[in-house]
C-alpha atoms as a PDB file:
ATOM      1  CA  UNK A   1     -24.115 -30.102 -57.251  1.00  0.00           C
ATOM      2  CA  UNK A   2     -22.494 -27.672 -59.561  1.00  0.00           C
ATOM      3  CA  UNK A   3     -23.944 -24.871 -61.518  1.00  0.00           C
ATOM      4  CA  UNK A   4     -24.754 -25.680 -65.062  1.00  0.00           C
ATOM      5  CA  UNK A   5     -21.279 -25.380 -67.430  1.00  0.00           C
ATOM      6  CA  UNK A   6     -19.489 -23.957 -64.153  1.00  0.00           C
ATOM      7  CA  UNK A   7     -17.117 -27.015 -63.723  1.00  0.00           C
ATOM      8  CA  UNK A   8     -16.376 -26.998 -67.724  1.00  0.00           C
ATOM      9  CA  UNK A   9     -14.655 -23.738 -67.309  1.00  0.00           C
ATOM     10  CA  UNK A  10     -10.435 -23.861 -66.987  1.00  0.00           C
ATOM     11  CA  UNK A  11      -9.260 -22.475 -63.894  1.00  0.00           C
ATOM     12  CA  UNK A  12      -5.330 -21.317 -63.959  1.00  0.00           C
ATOM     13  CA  UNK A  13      -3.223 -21.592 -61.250  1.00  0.00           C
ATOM     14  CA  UNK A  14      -0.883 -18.980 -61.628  1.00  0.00           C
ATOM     15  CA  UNK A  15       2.830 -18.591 -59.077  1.00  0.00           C
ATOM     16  CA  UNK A  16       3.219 -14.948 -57.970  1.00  0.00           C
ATOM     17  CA  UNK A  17       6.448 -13.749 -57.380  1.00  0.00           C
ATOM     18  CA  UNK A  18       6.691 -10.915 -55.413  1.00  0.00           C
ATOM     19  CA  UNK A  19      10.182  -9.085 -56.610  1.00  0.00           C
ATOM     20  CA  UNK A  20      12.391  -6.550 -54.242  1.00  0.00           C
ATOM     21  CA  UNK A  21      16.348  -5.659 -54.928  1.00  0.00           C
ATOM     22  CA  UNK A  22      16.044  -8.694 -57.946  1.00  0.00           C
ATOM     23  CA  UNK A  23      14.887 -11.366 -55.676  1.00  0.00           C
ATOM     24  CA  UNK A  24      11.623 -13.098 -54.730  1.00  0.00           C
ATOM     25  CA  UNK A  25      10.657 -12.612 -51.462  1.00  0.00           C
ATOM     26  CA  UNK A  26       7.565 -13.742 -49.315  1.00  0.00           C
ATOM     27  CA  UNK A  27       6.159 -12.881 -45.880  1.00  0.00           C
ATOM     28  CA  UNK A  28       2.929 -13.087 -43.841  1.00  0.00           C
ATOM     29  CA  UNK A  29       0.274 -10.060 -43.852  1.00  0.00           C
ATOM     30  CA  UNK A  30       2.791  -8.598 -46.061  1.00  0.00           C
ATOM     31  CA  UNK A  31       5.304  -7.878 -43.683  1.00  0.00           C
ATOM     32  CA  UNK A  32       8.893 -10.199 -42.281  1.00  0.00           C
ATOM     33  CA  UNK A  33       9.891 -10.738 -45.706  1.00  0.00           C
ATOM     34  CA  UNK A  34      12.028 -13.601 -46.203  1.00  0.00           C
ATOM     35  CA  UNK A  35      14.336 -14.620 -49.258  1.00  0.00           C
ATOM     36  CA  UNK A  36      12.836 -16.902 -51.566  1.00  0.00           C
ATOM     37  CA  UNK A  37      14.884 -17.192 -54.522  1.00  0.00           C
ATOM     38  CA  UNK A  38      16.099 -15.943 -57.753  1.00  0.00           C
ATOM     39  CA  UNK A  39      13.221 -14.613 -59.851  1.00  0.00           C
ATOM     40  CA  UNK A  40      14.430 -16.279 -63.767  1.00  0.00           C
ATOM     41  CA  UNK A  41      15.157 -19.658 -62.316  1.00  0.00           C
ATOM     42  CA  UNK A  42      12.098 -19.891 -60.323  1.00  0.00           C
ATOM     43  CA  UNK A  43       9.888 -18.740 -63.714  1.00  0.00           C
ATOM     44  CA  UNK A  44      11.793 -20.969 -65.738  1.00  0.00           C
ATOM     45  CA  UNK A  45      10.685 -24.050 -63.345  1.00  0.00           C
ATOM     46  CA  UNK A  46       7.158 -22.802 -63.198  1.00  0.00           C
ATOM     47  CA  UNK A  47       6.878 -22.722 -66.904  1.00  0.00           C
ATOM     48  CA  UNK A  48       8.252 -26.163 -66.981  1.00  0.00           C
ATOM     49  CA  UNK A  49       5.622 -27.358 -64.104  1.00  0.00           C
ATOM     50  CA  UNK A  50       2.379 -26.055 -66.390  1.00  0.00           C
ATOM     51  CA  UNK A  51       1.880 -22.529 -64.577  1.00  0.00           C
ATOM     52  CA  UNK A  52      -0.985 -20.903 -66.571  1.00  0.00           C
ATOM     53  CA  UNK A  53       0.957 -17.763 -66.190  1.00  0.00           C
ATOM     54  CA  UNK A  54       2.982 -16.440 -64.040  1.00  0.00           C
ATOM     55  CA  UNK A  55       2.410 -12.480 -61.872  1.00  0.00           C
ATOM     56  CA  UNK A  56       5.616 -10.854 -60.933  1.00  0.00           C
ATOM     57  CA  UNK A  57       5.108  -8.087 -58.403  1.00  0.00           C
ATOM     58  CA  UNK A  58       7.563  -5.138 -57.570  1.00  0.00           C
ATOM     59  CA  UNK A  59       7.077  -4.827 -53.878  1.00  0.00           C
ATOM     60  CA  UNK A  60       9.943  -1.474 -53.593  1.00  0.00           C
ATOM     61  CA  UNK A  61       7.800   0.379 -56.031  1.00  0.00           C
ATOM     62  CA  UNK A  62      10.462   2.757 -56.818  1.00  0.00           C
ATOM     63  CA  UNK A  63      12.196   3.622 -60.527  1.00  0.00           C
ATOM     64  CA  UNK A  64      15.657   1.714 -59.093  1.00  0.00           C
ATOM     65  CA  UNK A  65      13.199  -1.026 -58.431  1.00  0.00           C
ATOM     66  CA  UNK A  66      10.606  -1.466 -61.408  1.00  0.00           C
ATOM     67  CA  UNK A  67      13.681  -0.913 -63.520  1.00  0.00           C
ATOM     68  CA  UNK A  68      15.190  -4.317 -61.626  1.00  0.00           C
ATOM     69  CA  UNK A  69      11.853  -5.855 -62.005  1.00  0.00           C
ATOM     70  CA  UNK A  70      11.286  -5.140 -66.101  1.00  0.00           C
ATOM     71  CA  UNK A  71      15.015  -6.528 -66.615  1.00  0.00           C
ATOM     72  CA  UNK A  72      13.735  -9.588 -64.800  1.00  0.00           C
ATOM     73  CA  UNK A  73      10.788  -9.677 -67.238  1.00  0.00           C
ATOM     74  CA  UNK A  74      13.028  -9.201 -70.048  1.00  0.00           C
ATOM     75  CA  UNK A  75      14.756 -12.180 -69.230  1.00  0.00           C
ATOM     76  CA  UNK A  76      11.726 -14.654 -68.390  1.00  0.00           C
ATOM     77  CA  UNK A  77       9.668 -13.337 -71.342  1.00  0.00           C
ATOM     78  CA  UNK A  78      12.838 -14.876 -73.814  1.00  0.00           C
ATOM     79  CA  UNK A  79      12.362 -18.347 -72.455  1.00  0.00           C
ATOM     80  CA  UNK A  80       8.657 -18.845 -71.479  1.00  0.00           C
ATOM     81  CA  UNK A  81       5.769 -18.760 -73.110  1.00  0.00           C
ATOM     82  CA  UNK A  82       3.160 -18.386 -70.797  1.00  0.00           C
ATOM     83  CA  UNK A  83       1.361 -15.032 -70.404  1.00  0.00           C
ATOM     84  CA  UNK A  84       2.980 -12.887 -67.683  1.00  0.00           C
ATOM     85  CA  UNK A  85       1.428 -10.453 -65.298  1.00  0.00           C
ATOM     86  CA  UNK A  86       3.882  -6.795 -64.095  1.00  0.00           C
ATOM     87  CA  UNK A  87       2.639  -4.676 -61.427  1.00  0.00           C
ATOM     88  CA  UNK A  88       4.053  -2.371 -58.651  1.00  0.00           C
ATOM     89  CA  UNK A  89       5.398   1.490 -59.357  1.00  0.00           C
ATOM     90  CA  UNK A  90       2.773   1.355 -62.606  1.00  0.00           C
ATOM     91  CA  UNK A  91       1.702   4.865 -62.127  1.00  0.00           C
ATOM     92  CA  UNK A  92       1.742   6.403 -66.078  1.00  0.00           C
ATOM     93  CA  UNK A  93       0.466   5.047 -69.215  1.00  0.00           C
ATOM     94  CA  UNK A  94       3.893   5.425 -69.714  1.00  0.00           C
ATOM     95  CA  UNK A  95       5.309   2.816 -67.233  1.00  0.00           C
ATOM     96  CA  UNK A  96       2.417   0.045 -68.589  1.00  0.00           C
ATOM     97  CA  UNK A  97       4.698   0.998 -71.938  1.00  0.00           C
ATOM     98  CA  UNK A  98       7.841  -0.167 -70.902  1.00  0.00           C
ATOM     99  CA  UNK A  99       6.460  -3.156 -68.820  1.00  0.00           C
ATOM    100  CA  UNK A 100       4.959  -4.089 -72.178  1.00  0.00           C
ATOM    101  CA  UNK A 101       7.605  -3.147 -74.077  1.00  0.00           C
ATOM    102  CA  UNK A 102       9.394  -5.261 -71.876  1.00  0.00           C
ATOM    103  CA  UNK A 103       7.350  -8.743 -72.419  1.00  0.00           C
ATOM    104  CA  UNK A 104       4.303  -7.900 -69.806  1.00  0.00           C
ATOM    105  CA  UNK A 105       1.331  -9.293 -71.413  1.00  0.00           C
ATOM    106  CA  UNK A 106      -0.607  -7.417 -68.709  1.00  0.00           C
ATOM    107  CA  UNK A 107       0.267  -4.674 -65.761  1.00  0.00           C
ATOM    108  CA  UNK A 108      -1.642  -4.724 -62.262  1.00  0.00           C
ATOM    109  CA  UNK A 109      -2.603  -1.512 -60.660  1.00  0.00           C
ATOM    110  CA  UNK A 110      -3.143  -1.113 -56.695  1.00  0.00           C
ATOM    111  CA  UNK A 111      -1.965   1.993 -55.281  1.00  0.00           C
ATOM    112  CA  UNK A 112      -1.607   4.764 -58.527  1.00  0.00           C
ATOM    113  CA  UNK A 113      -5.172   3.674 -59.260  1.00  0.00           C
ATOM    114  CA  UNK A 114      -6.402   3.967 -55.797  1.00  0.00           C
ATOM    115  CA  UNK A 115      -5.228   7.820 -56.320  1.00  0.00           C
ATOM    116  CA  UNK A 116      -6.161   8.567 -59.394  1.00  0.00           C
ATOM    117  CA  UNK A 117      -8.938   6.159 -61.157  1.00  0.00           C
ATOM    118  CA  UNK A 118      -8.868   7.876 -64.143  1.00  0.00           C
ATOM    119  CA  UNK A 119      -5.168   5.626 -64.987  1.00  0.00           C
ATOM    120  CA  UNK A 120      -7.667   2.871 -65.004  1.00  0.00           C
ATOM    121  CA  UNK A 121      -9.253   4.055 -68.338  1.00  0.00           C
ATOM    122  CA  UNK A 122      -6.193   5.860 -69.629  1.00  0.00           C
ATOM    123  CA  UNK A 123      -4.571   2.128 -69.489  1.00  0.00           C
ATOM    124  CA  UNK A 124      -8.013   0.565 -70.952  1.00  0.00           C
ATOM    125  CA  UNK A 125      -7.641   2.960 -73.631  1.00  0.00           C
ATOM    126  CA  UNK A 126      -4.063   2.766 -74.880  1.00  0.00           C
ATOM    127  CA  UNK A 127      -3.899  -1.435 -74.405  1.00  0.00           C
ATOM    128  CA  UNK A 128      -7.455  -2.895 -73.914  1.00  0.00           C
ATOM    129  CA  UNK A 129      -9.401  -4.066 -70.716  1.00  0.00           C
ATOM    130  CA  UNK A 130      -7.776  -6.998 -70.662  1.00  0.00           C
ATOM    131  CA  UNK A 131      -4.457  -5.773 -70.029  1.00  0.00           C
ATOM    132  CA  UNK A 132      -5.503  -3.628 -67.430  1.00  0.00           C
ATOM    133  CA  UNK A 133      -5.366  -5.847 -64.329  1.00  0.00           C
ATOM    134  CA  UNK A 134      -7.146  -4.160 -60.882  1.00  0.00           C
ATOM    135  CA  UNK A 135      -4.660  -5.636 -57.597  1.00  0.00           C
ATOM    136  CA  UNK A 136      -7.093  -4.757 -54.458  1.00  0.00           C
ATOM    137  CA  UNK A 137      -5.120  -5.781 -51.205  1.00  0.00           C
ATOM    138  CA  UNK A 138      -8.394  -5.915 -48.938  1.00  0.00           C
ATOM    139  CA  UNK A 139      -8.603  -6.195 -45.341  1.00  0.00           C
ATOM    140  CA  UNK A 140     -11.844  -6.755 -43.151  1.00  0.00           C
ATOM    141  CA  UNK A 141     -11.977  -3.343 -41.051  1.00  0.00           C
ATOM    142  CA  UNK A 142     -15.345  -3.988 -39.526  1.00  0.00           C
ATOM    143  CA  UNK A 143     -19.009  -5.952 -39.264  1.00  0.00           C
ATOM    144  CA  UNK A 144     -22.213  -3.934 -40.802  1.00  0.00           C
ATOM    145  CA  UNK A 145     -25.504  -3.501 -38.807  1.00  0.00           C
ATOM    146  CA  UNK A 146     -26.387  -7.235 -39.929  1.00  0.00           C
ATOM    147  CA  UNK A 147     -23.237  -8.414 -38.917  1.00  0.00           C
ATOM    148  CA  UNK A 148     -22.277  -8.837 -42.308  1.00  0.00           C
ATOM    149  CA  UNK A 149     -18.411  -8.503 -42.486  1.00  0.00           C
ATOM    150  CA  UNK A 150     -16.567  -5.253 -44.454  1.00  0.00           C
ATOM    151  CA  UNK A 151     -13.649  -4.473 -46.427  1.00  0.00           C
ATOM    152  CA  UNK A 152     -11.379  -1.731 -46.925  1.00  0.00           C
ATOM    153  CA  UNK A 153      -8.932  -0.923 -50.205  1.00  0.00           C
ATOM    154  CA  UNK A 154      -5.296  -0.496 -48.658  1.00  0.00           C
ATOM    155  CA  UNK A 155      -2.778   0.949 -50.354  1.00  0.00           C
ATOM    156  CA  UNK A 156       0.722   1.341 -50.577  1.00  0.00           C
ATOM    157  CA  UNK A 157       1.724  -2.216 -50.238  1.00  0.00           C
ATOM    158  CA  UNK A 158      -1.093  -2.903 -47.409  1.00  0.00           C
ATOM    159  CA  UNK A 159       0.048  -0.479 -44.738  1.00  0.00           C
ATOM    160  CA  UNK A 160      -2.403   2.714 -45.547  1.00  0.00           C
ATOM    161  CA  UNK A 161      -6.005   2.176 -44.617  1.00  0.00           C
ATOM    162  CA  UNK A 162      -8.013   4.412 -48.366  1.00  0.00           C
ATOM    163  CA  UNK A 163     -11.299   4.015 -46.161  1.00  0.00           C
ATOM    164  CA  UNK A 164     -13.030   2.996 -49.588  1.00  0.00           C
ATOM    165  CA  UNK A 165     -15.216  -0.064 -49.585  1.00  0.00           C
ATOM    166  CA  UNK A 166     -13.340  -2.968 -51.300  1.00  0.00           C
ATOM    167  CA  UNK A 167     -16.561  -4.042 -53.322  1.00  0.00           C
ATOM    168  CA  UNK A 168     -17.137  -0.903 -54.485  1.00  0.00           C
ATOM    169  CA  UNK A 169     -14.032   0.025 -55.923  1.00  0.00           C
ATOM    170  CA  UNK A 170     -14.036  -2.954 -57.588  1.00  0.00           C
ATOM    171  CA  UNK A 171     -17.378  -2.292 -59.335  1.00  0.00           C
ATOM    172  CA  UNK A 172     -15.596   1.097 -59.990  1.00  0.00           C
ATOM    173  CA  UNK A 173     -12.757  -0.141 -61.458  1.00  0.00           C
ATOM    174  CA  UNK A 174     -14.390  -2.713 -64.081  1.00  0.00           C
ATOM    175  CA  UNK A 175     -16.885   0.514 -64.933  1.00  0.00           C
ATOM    176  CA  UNK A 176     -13.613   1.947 -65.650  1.00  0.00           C
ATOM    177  CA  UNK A 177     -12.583  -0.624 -67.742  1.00  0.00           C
ATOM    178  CA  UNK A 178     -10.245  -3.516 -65.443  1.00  0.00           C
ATOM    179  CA  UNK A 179     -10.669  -6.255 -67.164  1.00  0.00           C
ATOM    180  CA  UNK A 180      -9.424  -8.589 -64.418  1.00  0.00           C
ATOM    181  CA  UNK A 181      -9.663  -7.918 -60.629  1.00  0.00           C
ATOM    182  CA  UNK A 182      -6.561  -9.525 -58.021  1.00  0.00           C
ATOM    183  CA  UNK A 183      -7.682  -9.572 -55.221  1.00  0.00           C
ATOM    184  CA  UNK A 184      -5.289  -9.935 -52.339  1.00  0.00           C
ATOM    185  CA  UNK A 185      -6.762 -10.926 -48.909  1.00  0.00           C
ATOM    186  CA  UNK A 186      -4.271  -8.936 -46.188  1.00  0.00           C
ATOM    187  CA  UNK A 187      -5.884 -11.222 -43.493  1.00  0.00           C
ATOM    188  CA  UNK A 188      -4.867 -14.320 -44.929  1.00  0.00           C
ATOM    189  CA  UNK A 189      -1.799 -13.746 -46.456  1.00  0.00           C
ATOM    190  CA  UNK A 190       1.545 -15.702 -45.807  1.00  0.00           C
ATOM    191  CA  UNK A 191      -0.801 -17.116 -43.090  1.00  0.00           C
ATOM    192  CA  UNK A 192      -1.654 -20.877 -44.813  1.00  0.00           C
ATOM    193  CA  UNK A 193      -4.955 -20.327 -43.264  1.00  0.00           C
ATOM    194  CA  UNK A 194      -7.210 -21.267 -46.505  1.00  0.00           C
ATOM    195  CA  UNK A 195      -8.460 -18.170 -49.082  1.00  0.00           C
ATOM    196  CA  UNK A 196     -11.013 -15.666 -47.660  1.00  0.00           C
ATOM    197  CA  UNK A 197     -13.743 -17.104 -49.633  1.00  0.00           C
ATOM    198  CA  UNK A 198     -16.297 -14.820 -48.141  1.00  0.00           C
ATOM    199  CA  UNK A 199     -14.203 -11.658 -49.490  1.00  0.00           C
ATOM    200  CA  UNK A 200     -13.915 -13.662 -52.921  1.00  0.00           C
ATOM    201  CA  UNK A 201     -17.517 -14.502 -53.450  1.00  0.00           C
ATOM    202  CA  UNK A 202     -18.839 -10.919 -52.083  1.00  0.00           C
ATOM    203  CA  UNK A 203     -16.379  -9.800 -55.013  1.00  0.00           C
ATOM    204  CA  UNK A 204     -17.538 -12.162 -57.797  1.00  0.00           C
ATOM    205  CA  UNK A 205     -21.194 -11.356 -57.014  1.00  0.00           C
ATOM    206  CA  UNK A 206     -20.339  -8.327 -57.429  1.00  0.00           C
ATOM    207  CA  UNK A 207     -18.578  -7.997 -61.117  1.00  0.00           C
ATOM    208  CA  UNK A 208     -18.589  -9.548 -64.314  1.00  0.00           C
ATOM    209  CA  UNK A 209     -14.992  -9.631 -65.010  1.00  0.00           C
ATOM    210  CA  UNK A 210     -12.570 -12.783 -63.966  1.00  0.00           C
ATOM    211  CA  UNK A 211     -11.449 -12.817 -60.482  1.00  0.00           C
ATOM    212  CA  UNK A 212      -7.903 -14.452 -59.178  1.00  0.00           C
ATOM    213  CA  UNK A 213      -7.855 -14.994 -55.802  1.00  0.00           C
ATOM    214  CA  UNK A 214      -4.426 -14.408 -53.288  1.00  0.00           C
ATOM    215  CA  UNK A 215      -3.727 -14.866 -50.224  1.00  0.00           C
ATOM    216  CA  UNK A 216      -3.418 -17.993 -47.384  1.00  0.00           C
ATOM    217  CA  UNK A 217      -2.944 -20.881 -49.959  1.00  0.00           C
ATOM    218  CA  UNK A 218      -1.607 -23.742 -47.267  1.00  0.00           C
ATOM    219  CA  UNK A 219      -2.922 -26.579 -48.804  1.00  0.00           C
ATOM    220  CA  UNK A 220      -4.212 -28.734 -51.761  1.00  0.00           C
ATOM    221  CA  UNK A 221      -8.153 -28.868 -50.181  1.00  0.00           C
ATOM    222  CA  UNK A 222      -7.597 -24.737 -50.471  1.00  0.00           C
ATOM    223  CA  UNK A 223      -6.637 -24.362 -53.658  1.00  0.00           C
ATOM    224  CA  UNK A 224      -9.967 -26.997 -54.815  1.00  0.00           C
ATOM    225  CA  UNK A 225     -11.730 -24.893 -52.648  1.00  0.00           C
ATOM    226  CA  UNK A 226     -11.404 -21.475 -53.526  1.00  0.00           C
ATOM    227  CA  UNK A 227     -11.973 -22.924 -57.493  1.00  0.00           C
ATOM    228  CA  UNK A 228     -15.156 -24.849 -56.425  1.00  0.00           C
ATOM    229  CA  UNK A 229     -17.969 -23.459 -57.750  1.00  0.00           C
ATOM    230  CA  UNK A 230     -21.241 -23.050 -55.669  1.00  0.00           C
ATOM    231  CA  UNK A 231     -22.090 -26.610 -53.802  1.00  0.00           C
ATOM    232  CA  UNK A 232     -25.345 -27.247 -52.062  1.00  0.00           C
ATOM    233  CA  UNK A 233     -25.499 -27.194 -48.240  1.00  0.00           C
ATOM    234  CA  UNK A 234     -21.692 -25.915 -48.297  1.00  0.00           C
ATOM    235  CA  UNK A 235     -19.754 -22.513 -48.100  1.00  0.00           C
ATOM    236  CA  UNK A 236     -16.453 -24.135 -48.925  1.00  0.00           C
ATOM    237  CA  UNK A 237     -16.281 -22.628 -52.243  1.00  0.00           C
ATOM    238  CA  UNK A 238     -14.797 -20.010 -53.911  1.00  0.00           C
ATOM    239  CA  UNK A 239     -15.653 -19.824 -57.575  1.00  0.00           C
ATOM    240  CA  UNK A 240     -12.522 -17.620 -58.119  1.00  0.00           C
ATOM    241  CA  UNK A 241     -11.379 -18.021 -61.873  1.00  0.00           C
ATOM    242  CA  UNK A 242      -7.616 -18.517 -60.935  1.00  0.00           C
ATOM    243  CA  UNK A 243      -5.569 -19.265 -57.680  1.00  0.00           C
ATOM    244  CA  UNK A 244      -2.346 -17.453 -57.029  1.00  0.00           C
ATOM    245  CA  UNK A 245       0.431 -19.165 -54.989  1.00  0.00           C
ATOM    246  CA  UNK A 246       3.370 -18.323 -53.494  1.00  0.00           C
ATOM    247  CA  UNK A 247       4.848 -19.304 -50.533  1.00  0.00           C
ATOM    248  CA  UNK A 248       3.374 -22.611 -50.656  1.00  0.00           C
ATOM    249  CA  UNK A 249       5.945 -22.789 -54.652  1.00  0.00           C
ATOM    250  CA  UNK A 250       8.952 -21.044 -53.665  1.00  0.00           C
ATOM    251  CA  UNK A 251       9.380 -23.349 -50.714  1.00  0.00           C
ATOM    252  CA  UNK A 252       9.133 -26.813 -52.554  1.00  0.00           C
ATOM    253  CA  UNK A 253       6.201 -27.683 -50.269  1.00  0.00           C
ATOM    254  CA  UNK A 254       3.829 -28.098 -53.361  1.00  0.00           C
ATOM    255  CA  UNK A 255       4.470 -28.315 -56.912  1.00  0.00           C
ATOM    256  CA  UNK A 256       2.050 -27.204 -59.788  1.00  0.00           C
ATOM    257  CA  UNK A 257       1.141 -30.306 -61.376  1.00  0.00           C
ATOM    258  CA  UNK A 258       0.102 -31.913 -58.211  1.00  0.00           C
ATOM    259  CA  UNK A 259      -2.086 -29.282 -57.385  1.00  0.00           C
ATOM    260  CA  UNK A 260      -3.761 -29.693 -60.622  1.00  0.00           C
ATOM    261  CA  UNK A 261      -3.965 -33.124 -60.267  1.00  0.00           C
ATOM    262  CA  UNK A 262      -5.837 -32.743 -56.769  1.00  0.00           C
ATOM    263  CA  UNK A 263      -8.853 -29.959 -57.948  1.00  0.00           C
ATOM    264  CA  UNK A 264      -8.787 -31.873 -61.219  1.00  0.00           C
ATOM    265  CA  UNK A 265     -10.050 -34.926 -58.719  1.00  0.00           C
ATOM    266  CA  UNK A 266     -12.324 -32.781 -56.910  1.00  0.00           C
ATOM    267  CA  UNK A 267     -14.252 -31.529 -59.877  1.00  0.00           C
ATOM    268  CA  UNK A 268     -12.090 -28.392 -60.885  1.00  0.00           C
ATOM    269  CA  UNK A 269     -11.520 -28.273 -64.657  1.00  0.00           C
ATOM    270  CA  UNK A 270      -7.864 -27.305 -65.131  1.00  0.00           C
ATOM    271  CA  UNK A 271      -5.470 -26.563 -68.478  1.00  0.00           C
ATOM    272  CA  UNK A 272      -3.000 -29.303 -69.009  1.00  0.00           C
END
């Protein structure tokens, strides 16, 4: 049984393309990246497919890089119209400028926020809350005295352990003024393995704000799942307001309308 009005609201699925050197690449745990195709064609078939929007991600990080990336932008913002998502190397008010400037509807901060919060309101600020887009790449580190399971905020790309609590920065953050959290399980990315819907739920309890979920998207019962809001007798739910997909895109395995076909069947109210 649903909650009341839960399965009336649209969840997006939204492609993420992670960007390095002007190409979309995709690995597991975010590491043995492999090629997965040119950025602009790619968005241009998503937009086609009904993508609700589409997140591109600069995983170098550095100016040669985001420069790359926010030409890429450029490009896709001309010919879609769907709202797109920049993050990586967003460390200035400045930098959300140009990837604005640039056609960004929103910008994604991980790692410049993890260092100094404060960006979080500067952003809020300049643009609104809900351009300001939290990325938490989250990792289970260890179990509490109840056995309850605990995550860690990595930064830089998922290889430095912060040793801040995951939910708590995320509280944090929205205090701050994110108006969005993505949240990025390490464990499960690349992987095909399902969502972490323990990590998502523990994070939607825990803030007001819309919540898009990444990380191990493998199959159609995955994607339903990690949408599904709260079922009696069952933990195979996520609630998350959006899915983000990657590999399970870039490598023709799935394509968009038939996974909105599949959590439309299971209950999941999608945009069409």
């Amino acid at each position: 049984m649903f909650e009341e009005g839960a399965a009336m609201q649209a969840k997006r699925i939204i492609p993420c393309l992670d960007v390095d050197d002007g190409r979309v690449v995709k690995g597991v745990k975010f590491q043995d990246l492999q090629d997965a195709g040119d950025p602009v064609e790619l968005a241009r078939l998503y937009n086609r497919e009904g993508a609700d929007e589409l997140t591109f991600l600069d995983i170098g990080a550095s100016y040669k890089s985001r420069a790359t990336l926010l030409e890429v932008v450029r490009q896709v913002a001309a010919e879609v119209f769907i709202p797109l998502c920049v993050g990586g190397g967003i460390r200035r008010v400045e930098d959300m400028r140009e990837a604005m400037n640039a056609g960004a509807d929103k910008v994604s901060v991980c790692t410049s926020a993890l260092q100094n919060p404060d960006l979080i309101s500067d952003m809020a600020r300049s643009y609104g809350s809900q351009c300001v887009v939290l990325s938490i790449d989250a990792k289970q580190v260890e179990k509490d005295a109840r056995g309850k399971p605990r995550w860690h905020a990595f930064s830089h790309g998922g290889r430095t352990d912060t040793g801040i609590d995951a939910i708590a920065w995320a509280v944090q953050a929205v205090k701050l003024g994110a108006g969005e959290i993505l949240l990025n399980s390490i464990d499960a990315d690349g992987t095909g393995a399902g969502y972490d819907l323990p990590l998502i739920r523990t994070i939607l309890d825990a803030v007001p704000v819309p919540v898009i979920a990444s990380g191990g998207a493998g199959t159609l019962e995955q994607i339903a799942q990690v949408l599904l809001p709260p079922e009696q007798g069952s933990e195979d739910w996520g609630n998350a307001d959006a899915a983000l997909v990657a590999s399970l895109l870039h490598f023709g395995k799935r394509r968009i309308p038939e996974i909105k076909r599949y959590v439309e069947s299971k209950g999941v109210c999608v945009r069409w």
